[in-house]
C-alpha atoms as a PDB file:
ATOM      1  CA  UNK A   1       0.000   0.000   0.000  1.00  0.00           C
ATOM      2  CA  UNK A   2       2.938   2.306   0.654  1.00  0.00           C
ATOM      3  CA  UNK A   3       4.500   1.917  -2.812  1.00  0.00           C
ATOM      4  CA  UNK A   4       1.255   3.019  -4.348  1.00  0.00           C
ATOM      5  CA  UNK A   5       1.037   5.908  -2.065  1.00  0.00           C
ATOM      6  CA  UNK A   6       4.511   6.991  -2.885  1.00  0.00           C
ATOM      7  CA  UNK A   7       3.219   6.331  -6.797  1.00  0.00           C
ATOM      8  CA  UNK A   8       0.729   8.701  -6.394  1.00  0.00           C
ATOM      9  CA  UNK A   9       3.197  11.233  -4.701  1.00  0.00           C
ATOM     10  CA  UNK A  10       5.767  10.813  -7.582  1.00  0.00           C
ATOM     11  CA  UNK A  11       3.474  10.837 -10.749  1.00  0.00           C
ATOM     12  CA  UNK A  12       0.453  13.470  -8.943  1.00  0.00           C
ATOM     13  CA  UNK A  13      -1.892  10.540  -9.937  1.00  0.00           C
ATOM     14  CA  UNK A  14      -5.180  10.322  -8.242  1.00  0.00           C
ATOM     15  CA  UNK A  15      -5.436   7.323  -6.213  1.00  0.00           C
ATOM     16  CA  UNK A  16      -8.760   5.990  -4.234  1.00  0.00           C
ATOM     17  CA  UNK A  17      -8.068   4.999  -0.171  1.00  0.00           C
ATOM     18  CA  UNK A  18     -10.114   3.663   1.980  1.00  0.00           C
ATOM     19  CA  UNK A  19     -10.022   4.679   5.886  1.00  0.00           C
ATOM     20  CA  UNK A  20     -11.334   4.469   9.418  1.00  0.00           C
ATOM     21  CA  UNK A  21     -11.872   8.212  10.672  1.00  0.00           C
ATOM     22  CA  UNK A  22     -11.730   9.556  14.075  1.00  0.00           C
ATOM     23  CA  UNK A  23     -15.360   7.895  15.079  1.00  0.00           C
ATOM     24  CA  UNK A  24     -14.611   4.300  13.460  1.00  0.00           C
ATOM     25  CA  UNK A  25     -16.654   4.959  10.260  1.00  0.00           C
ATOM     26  CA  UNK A  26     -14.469   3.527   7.094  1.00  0.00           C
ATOM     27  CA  UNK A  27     -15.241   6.143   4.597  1.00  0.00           C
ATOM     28  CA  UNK A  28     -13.445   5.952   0.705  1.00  0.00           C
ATOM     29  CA  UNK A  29     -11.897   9.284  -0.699  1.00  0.00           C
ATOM     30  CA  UNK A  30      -9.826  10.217  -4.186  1.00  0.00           C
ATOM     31  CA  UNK A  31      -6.822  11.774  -3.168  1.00  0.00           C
ATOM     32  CA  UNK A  32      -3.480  13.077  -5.010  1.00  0.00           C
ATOM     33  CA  UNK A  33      -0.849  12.407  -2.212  1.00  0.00           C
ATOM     34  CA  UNK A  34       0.818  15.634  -1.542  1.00  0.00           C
ATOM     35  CA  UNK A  35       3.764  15.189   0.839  1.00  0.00           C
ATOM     36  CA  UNK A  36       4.451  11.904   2.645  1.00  0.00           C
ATOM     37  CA  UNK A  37       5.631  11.680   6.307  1.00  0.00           C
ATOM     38  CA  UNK A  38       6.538   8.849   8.664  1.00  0.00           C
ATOM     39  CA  UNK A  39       3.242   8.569  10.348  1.00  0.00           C
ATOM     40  CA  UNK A  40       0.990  11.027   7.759  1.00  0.00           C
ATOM     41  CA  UNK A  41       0.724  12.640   4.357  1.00  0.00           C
ATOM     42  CA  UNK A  42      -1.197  15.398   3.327  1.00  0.00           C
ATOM     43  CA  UNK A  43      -3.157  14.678   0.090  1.00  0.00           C
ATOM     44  CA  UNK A  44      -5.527  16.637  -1.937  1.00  0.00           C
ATOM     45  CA  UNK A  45      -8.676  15.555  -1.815  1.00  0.00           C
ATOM     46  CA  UNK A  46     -11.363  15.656  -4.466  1.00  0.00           C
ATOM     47  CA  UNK A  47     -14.334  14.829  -2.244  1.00  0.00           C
ATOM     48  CA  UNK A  48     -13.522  17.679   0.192  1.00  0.00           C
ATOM     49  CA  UNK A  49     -12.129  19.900  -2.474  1.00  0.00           C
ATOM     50  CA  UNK A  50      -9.173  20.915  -0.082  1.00  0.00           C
ATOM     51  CA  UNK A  51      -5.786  19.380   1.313  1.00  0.00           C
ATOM     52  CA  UNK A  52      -6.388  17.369   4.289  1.00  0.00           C
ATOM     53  CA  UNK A  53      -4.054  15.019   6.488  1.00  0.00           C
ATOM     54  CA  UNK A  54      -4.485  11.189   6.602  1.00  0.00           C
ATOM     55  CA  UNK A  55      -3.106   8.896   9.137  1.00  0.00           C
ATOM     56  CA  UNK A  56      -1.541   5.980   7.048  1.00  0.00           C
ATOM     57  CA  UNK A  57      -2.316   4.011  10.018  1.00  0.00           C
ATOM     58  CA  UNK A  58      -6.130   4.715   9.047  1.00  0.00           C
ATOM     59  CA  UNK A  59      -5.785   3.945   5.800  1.00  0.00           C
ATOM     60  CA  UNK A  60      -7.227   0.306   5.249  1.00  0.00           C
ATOM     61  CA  UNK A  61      -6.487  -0.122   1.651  1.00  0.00           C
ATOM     62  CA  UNK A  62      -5.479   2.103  -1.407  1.00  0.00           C
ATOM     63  CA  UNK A  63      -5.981   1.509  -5.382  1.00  0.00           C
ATOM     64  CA  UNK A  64      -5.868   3.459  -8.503  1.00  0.00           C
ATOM     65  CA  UNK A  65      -8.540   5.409  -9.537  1.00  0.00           C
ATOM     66  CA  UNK A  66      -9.825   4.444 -12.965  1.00  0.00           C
ATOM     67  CA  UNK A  67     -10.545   6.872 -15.236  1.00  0.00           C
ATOM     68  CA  UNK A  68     -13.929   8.452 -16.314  1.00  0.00           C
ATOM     69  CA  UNK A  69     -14.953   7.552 -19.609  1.00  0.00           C
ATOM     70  CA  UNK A  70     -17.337  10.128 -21.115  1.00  0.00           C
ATOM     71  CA  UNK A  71     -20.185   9.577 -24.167  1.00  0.00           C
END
């Protein structure tokens, strides 16, 4: 899960995680991982429409976003 968060850091791809917030509800956001830190990183993200900070010990799984496909 780390490499892919360090992908998305080094290529500014979106990514998709999957977390448990601060009241133990597992919630899914698209983020673009901003800066990466020991115990954090600080992401964009596109639900929220702002930077915000995610544990990585929250984080319960992370994939690549697929891409919108329009008609």
């Amino acid at each position: 899960m780390k490499k892919l968060l360090w992908q998305s850091y080094e290529s500014r791809e979106r990514i998709i995680i999957f977390y448990m917030d601060r009241q133990h509800r597992v919630t899914g956001r698209y983020i673009r991982v901003l800066e990466m830190h020991d115990e954090s990183l600080l992401a964009y993200c596109y639900f929220r429409k702002e930077v915000r900070s995610f544990r990585i010990e929250n984080i319960l799984s992370a994939g690549t976003a697929g891409r919108r496909v329009g008609a």
